[in-house]
N, C-alpha and C. Protein backbone atom coordinates (compact mmCIF):
# COMPACT_ATOMS: atom_id res chain seq x y z
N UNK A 1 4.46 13.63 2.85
CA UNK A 1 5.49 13.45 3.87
C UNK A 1 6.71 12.72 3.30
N UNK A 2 6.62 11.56 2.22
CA UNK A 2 7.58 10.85 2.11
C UNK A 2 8.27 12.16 0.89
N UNK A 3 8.25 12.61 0.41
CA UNK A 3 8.52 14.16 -0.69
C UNK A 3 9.27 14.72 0.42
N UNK A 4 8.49 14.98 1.30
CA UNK A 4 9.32 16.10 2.22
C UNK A 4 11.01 15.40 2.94
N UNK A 5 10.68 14.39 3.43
CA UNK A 5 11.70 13.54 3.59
C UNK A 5 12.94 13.43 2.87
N UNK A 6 12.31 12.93 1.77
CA UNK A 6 13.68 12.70 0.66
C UNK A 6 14.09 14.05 0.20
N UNK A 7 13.26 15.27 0.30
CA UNK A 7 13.66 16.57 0.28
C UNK A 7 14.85 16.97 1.02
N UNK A 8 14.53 16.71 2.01
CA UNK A 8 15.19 17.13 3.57
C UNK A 8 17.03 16.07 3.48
N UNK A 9 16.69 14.91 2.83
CA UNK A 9 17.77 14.35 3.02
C UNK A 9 18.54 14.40 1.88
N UNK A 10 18.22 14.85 0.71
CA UNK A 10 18.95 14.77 -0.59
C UNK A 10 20.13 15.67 -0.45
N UNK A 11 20.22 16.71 0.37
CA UNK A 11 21.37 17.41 0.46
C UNK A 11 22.55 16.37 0.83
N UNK A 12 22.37 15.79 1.99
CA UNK A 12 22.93 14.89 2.59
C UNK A 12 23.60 13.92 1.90
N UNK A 13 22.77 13.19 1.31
CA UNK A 13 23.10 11.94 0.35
C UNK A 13 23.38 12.49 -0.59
N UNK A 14 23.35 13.17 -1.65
CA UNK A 14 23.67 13.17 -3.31
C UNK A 14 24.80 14.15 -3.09
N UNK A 15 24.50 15.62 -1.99
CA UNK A 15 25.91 16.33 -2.48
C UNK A 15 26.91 15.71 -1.20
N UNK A 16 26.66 15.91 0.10
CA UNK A 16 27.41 14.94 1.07
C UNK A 16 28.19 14.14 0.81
N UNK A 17 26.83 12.96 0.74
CA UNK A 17 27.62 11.38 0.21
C UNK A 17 28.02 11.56 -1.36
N UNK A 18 27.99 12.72 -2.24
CA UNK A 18 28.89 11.97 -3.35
C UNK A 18 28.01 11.40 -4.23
N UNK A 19 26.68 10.91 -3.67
CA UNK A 19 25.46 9.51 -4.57
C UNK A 19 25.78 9.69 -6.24
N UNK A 20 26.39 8.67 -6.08
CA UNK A 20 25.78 7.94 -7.66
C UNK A 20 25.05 6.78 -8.11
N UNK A 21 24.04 6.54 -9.14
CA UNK A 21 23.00 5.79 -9.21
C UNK A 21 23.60 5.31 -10.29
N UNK A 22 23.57 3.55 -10.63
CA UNK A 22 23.30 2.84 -11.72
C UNK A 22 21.67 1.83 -11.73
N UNK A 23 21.67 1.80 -13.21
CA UNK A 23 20.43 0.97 -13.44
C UNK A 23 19.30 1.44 -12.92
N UNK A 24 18.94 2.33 -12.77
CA UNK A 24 17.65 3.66 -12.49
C UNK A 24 16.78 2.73 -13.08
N UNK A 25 16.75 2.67 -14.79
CA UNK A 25 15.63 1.68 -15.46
C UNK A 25 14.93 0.72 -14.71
N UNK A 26 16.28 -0.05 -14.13
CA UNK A 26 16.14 -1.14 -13.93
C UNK A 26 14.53 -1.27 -12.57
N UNK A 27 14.66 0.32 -12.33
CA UNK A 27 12.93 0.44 -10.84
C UNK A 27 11.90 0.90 -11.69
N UNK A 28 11.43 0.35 -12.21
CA UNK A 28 9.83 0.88 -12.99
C UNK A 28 9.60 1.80 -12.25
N UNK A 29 8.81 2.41 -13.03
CA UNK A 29 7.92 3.97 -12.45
C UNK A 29 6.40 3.53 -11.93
N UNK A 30 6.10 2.53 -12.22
CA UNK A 30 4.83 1.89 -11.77
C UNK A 30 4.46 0.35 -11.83
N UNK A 31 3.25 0.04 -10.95
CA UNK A 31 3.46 -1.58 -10.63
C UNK A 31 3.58 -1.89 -9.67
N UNK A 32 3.00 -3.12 -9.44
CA UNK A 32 3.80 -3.92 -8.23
C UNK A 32 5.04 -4.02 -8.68
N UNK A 33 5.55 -3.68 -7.39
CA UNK A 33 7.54 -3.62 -7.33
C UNK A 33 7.93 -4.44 -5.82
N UNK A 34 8.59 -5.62 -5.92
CA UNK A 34 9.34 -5.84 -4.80
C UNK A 34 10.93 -5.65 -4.83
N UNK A 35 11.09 -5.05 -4.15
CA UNK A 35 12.51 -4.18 -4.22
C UNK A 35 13.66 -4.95 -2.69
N UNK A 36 14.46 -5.71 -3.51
CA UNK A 36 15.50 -6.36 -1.88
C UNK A 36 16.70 -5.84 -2.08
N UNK A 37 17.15 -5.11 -1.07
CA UNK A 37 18.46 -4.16 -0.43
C UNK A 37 19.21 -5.30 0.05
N UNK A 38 20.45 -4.90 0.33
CA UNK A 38 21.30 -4.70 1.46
C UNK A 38 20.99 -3.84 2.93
N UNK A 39 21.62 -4.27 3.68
CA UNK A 39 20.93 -3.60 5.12
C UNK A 39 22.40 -3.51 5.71
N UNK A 40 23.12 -2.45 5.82
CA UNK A 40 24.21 -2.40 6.83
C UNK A 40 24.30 -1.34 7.39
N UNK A 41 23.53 -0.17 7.14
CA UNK A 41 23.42 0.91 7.75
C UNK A 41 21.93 1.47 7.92
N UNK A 42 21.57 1.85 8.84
CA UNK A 42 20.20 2.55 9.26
C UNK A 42 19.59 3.43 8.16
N UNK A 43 20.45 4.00 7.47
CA UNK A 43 20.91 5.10 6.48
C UNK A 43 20.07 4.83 4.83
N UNK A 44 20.14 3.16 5.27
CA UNK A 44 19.77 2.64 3.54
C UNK A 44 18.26 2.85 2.98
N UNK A 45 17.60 2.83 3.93
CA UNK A 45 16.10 3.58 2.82
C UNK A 45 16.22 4.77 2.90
N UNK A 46 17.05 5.64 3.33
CA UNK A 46 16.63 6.82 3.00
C UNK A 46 17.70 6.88 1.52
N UNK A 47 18.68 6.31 1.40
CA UNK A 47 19.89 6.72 0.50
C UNK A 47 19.04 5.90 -0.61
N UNK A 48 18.28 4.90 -0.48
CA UNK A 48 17.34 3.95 -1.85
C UNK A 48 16.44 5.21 -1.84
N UNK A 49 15.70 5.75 -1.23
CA UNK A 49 15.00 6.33 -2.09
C UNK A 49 15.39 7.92 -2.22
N UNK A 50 16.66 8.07 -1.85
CA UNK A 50 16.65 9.82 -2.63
C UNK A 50 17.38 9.02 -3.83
N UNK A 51 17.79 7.96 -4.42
CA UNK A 51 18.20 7.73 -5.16
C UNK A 51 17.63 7.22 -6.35
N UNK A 52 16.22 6.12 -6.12
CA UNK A 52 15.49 6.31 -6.45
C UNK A 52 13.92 6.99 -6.44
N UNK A 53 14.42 8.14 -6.97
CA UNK A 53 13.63 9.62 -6.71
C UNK A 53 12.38 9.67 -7.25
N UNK A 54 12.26 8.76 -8.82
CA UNK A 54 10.77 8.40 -9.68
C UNK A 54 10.20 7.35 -8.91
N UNK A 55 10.17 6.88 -7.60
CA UNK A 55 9.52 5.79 -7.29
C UNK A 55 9.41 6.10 -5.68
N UNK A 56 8.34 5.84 -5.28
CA UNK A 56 8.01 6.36 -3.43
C UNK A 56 8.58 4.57 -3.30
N UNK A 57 9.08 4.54 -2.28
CA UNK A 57 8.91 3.32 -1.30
C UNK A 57 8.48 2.93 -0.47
N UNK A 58 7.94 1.53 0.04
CA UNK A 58 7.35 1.57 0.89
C UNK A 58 7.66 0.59 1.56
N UNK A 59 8.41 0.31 2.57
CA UNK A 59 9.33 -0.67 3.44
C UNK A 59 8.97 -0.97 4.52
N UNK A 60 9.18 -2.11 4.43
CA UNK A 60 8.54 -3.12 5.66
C UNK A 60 10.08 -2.38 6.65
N UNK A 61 9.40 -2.01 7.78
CA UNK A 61 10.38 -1.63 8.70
C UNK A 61 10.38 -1.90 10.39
N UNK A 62 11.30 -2.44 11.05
CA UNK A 62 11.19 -2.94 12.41
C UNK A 62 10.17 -2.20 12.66
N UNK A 63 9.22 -2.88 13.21
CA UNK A 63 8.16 -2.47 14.71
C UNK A 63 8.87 -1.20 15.89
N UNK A 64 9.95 -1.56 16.18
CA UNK A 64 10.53 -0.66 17.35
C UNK A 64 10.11 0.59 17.00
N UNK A 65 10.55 0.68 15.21
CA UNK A 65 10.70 2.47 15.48
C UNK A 65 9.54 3.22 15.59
N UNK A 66 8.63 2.61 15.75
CA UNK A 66 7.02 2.95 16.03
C UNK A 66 6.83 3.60 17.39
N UNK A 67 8.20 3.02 18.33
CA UNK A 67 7.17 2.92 19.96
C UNK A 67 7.73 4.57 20.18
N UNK A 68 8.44 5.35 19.62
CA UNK A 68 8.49 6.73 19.67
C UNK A 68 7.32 7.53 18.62
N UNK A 69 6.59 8.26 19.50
CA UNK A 69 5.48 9.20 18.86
C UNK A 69 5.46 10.06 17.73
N UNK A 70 6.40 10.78 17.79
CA UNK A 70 7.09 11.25 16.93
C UNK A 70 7.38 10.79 15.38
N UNK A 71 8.04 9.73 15.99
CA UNK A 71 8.57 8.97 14.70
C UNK A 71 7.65 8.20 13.60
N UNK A 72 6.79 7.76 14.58
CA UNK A 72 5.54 6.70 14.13
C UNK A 72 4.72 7.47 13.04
N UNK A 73 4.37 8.64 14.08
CA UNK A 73 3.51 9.63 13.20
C UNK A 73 4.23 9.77 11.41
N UNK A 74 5.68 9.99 12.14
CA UNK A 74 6.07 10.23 10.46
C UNK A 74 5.96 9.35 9.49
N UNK A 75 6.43 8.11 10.61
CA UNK A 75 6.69 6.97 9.38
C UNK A 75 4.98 6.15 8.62
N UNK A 76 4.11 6.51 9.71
CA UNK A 76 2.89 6.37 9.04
C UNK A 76 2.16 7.43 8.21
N UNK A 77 2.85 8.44 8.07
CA UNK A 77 2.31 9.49 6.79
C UNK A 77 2.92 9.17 5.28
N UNK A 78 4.49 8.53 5.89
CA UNK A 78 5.39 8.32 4.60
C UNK A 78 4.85 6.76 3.93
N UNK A 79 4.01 6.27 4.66
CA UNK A 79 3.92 4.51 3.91
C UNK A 79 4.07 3.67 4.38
N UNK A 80 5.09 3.94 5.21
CA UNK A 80 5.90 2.76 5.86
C UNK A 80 5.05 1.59 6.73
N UNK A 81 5.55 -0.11 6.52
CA UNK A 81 4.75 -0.38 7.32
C UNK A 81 5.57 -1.46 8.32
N UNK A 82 5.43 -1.23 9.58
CA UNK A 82 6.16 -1.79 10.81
C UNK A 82 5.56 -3.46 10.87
N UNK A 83 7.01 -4.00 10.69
CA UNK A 83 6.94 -5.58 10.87
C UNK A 83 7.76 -5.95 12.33
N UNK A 84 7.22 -7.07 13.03
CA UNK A 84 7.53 -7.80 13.76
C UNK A 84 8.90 -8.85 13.55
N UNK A 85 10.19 -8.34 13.59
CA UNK A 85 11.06 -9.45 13.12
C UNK A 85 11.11 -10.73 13.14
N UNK A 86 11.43 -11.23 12.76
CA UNK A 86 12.00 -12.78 12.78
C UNK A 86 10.15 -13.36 13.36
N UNK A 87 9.19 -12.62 13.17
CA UNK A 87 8.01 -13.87 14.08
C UNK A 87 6.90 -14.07 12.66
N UNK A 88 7.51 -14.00 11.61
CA UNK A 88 5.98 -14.13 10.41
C UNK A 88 5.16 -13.67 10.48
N UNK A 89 5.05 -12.06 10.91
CA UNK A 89 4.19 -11.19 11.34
C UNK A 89 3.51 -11.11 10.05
N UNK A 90 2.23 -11.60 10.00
CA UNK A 90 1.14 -12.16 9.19
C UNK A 90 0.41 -11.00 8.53
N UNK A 91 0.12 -9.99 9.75
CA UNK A 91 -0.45 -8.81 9.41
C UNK A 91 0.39 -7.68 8.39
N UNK A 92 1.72 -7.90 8.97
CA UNK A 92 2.64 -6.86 8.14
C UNK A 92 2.48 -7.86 6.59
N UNK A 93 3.10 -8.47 6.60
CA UNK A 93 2.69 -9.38 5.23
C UNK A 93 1.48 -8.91 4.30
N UNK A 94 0.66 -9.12 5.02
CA UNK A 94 -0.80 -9.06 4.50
C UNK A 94 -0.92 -7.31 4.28
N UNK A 95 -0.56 -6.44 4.79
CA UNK A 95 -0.76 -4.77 4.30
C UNK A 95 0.41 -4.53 3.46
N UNK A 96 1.65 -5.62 3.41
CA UNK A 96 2.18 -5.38 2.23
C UNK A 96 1.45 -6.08 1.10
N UNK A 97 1.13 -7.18 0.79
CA UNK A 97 0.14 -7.56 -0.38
C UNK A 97 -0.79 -6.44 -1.02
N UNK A 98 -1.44 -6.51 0.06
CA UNK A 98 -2.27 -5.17 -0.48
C UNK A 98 -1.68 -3.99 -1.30
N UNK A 99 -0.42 -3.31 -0.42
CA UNK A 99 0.13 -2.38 -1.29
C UNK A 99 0.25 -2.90 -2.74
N UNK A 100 0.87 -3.94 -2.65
CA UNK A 100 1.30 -4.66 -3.87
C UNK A 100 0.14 -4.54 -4.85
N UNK A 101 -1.20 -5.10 -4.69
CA UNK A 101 -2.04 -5.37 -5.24
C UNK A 101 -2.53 -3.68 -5.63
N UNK A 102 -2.12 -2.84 -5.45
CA UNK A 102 -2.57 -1.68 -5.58
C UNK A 102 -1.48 -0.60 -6.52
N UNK A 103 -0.78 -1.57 -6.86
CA UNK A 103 0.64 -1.02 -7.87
C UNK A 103 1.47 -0.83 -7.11
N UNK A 104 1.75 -0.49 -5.62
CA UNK A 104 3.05 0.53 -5.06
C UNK A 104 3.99 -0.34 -5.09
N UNK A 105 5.63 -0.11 -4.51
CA UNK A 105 6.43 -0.63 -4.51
C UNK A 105 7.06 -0.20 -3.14
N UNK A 106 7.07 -2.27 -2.80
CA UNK A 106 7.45 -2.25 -1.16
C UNK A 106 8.99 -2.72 -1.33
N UNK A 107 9.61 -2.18 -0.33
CA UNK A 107 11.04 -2.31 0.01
C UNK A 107 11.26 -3.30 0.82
N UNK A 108 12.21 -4.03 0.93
CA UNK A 108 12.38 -5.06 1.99
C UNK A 108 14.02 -5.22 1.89
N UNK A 109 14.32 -5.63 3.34
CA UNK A 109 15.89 -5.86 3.55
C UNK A 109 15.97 -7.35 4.29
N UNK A 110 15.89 -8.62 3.13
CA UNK A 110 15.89 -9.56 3.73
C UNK A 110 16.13 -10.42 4.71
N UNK A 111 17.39 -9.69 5.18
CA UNK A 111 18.53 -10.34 6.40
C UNK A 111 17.79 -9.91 7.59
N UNK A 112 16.48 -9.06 7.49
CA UNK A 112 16.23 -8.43 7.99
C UNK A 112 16.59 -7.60 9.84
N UNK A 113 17.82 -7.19 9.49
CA UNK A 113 18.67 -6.42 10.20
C UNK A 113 19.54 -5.73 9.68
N UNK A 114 20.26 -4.54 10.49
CA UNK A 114 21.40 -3.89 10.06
C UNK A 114 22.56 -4.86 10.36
N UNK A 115 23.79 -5.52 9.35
CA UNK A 115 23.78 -6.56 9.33
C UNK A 115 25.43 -6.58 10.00
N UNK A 116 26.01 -5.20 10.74
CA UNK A 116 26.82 -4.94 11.45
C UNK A 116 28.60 -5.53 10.87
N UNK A 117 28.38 -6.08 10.04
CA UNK A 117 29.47 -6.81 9.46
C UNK A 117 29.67 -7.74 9.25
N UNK A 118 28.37 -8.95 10.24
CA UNK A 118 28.58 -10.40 10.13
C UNK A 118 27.15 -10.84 9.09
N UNK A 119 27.78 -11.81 8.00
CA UNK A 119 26.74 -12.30 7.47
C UNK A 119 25.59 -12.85 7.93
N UNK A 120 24.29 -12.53 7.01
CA UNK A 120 23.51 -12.78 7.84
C UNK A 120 22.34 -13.59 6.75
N UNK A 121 21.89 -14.66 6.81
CA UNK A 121 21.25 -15.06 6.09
C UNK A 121 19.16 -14.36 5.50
N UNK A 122 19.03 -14.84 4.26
CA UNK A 122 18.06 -14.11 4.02
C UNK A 122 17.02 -14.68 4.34
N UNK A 123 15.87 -13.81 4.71
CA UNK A 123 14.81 -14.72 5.26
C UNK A 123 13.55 -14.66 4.05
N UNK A 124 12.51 -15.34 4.20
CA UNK A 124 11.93 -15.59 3.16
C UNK A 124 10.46 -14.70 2.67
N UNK A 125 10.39 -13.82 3.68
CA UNK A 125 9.00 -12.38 3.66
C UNK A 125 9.17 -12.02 1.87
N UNK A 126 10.90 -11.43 1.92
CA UNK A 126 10.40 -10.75 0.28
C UNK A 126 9.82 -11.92 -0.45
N UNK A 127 10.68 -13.09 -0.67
CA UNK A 127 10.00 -14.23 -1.71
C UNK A 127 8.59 -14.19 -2.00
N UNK A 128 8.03 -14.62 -0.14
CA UNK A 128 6.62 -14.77 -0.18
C UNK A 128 5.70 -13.36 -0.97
N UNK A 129 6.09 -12.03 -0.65
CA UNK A 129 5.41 -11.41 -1.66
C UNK A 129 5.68 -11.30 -2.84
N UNK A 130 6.76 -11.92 -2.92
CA UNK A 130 6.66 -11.55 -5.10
C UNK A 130 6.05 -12.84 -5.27
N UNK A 131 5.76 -13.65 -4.47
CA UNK A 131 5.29 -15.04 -5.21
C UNK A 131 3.73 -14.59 -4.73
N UNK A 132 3.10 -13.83 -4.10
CA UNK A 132 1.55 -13.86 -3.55
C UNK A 132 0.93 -12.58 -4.45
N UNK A 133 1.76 -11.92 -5.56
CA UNK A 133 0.82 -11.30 -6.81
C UNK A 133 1.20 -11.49 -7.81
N UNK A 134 0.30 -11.50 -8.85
CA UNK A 134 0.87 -12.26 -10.18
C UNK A 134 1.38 -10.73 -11.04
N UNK A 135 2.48 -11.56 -11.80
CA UNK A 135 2.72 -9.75 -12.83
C UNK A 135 3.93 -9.16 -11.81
N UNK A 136 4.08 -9.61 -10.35
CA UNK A 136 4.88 -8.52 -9.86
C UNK A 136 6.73 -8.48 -10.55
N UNK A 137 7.13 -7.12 -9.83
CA UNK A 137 8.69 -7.25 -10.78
C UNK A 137 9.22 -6.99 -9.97
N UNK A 138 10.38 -7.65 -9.80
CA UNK A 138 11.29 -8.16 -8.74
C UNK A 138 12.66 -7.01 -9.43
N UNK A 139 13.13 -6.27 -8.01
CA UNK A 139 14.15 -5.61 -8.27
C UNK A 139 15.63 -5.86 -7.03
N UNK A 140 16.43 -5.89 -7.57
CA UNK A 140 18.02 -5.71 -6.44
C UNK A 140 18.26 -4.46 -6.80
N UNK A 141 18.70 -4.29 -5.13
CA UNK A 141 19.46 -2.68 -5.17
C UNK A 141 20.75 -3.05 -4.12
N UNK A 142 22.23 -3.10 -4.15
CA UNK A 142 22.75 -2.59 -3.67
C UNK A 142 23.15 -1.54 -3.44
N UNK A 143 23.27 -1.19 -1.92
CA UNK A 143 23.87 0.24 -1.10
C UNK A 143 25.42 -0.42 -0.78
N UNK A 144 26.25 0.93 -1.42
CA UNK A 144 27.66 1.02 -1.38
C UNK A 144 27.95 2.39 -0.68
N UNK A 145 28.67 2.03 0.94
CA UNK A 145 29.03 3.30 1.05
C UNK A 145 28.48 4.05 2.12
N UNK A 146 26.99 3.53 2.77
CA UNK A 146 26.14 3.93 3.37
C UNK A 146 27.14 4.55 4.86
N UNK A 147 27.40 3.27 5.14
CA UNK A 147 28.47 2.79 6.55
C UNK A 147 28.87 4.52 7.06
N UNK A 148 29.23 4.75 5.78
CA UNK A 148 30.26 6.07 5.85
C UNK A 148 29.77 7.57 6.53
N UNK A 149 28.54 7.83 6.39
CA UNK A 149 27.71 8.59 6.59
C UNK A 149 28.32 9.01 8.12
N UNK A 150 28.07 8.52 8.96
CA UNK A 150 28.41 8.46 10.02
C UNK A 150 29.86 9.10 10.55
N UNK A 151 30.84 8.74 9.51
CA UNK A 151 31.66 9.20 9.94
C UNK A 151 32.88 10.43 9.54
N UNK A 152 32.23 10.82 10.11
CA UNK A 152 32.53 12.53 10.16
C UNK A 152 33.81 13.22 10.71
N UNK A 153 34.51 13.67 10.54
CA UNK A 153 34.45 14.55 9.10
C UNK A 153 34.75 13.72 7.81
N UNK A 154 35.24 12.29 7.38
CA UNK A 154 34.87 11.82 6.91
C UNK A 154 33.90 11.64 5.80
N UNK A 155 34.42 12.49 4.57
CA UNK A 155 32.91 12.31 3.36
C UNK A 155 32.81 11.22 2.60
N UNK A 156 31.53 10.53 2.70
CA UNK A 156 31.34 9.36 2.16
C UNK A 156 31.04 9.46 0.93
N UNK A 157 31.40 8.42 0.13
CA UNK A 157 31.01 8.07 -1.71
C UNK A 157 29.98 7.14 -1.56
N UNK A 158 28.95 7.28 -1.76
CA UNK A 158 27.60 6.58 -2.25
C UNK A 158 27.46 6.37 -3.28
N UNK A 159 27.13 5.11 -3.51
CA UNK A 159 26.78 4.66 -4.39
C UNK A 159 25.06 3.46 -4.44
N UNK A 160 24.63 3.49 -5.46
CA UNK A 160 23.21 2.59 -5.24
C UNK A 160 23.47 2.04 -6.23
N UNK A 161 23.05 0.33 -6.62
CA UNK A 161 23.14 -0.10 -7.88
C UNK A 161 21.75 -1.04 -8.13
N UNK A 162 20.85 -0.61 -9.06
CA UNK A 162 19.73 -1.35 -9.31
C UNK A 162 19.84 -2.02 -10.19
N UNK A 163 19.55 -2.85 -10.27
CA UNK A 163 19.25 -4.02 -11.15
C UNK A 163 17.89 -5.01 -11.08
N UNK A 164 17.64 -6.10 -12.09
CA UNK A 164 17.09 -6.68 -12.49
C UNK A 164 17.71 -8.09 -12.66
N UNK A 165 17.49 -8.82 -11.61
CA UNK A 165 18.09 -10.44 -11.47
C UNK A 165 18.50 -11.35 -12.99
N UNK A 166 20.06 -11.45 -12.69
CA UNK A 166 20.40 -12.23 -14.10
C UNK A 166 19.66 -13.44 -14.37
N UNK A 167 19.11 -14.05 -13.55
CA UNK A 167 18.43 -15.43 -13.59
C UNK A 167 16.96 -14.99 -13.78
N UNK A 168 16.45 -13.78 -14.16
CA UNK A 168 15.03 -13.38 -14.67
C UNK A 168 13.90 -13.40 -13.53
N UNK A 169 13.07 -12.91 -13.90
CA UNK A 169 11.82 -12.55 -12.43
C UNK A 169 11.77 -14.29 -11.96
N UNK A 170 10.20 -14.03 -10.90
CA UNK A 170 9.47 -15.02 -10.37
C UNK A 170 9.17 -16.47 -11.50
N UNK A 171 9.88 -17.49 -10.80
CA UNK A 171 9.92 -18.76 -11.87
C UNK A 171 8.64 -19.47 -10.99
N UNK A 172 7.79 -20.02 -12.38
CA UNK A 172 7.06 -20.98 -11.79
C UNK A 172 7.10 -21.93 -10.26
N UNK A 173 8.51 -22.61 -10.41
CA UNK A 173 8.57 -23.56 -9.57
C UNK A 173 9.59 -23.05 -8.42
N UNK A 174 9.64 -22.13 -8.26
CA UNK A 174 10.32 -21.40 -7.24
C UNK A 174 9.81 -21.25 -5.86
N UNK A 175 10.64 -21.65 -4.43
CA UNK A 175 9.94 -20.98 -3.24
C UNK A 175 10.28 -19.72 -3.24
N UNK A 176 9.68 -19.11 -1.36
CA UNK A 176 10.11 -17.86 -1.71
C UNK A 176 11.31 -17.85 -0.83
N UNK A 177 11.78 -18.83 -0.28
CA UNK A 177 13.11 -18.60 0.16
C UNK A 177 13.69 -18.83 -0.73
N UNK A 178 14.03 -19.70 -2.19
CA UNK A 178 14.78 -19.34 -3.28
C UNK A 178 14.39 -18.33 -3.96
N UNK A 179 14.00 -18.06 -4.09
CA UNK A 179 14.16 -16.86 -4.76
C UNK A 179 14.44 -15.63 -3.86
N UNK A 180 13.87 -15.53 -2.95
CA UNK A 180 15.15 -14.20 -1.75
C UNK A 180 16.20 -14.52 -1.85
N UNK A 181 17.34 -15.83 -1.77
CA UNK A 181 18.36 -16.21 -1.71
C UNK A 181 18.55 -15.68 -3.06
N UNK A 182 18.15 -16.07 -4.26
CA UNK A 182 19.31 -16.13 -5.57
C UNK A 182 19.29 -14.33 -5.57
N UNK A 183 18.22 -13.55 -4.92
CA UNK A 183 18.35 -12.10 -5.86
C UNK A 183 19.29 -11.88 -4.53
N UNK A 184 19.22 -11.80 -3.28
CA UNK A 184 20.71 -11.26 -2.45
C UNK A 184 21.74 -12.15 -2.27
N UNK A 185 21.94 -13.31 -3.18
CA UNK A 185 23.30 -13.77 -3.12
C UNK A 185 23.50 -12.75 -4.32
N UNK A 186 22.39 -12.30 -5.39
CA UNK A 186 23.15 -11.84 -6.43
C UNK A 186 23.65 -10.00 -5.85
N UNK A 187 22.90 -9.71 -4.67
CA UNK A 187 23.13 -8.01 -4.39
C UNK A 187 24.31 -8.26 -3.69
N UNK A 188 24.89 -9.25 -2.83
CA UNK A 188 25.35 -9.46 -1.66
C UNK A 188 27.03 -9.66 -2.60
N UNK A 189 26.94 -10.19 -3.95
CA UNK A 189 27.86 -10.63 -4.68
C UNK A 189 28.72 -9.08 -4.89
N UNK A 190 28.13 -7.95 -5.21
CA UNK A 190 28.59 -6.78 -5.62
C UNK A 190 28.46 -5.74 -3.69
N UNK A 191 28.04 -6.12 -3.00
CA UNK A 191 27.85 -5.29 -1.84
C UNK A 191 28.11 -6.16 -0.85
N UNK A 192 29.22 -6.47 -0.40
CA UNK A 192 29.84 -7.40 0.85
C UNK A 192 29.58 -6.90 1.92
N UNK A 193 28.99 -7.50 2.91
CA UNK A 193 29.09 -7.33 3.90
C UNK A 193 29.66 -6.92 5.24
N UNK A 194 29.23 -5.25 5.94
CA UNK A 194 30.67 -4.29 6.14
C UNK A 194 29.63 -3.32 7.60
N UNK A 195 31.07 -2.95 8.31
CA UNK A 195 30.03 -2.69 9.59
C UNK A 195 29.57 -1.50 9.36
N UNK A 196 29.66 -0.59 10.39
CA UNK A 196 28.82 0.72 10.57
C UNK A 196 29.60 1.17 11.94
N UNK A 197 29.43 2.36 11.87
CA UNK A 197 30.06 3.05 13.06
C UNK A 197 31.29 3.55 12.48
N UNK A 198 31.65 4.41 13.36
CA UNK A 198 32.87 5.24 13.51
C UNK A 198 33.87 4.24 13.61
N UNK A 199 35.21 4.53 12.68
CA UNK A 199 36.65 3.91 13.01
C UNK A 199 37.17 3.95 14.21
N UNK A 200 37.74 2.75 14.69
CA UNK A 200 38.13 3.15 15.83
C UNK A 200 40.00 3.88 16.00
């Protein structure tokens, strides 16, 4: 399902949006992977992963989009696993570990919201899983461009930029709210914060 997906949307994103990818390397092909975005458009896991195409994702994603039948079904064939915002939803945590512990690579959008234009501070879920398996590898991805999608006729330039934190993986003496903070002050540094929606 998650194949068919990024199938279905690659038209969209790569010839549409324009997509161009830097630092591809920078997402292992295998492993525990914790992977922290930018969040300003609805748009951004699908544009992270037709972009990164050698790697399935698997993203902690609002609870809501579950309560449609439809949707749920899909998003539970593709991986995905529905978190409870802002409440330390223990359980989502805990079936992301697991993934973790099982090599896959979970996605997370720290601010955890679409972040509409106003800054929004990072919360500390990704930290806690790169700090709760040992060995894991910590990745930034800014989304450039996403916003645009939307607005039509309007063709948007996409862009994704992966990287690998200048200040190096998981440090001994690190929480996991520092360390969510230093890798999206470092995504947030190249991907400013920008709304969504149609121009008015």
């Amino acid at each position: 399902m998650y194949r068919l997906v990024m199938f279905v949307a690659t038209p969209i994103v790569r010839w549409w949006g324009r997509l161009s990818v830097t630092g591809l390397d920078a997402l292992p092909a295998s492993g525990a992977t914790v992977l922290m975005a930018n969040h300003d458009s609805m748009w951004d896991p699908v544009v992270i992963g037709v972009a990164g195409r050698h790697r399935q994702l698997r993203a902690l994603a609002k609870s809501s989009l579950w309560h449609a039948r439809p949707m749920a079904w899909v998003l539970d064939r593709m991986g995905q696993i529905p978190i409870e915002r802002g409440r330390g939803d223990l359980a989502a945590l805990t079936a992301a570990v697991a993934e973790l512990e099982r090599g896959n690579c979970i996605g997370v959008f720290p601010e955890g919201t679409v972040s509409k234009g106003k800054a929004l501070r990072a919360l500390s879920g990704a930290g806690r899983l790169a700090l709760a398996v040992p060995d894991v590898q910590v990745v930034g991805a800014r989304v450039i461009g996403s916003v645009e999608i939307v607005r039509f006729p309007h063709r948007p330039r996409l862009r994704v930029e992966f990287f690998r934190p200048v200040d190096g993986p998981v440090r001994s003496d690190e929480t996991a709210v520092g360390l969510t903070k230093r890798v999206m002050t470092e995504v947030r540094a190249g991907a400013p914060f920008v709304a969504c929606g149609r121009r008015v």
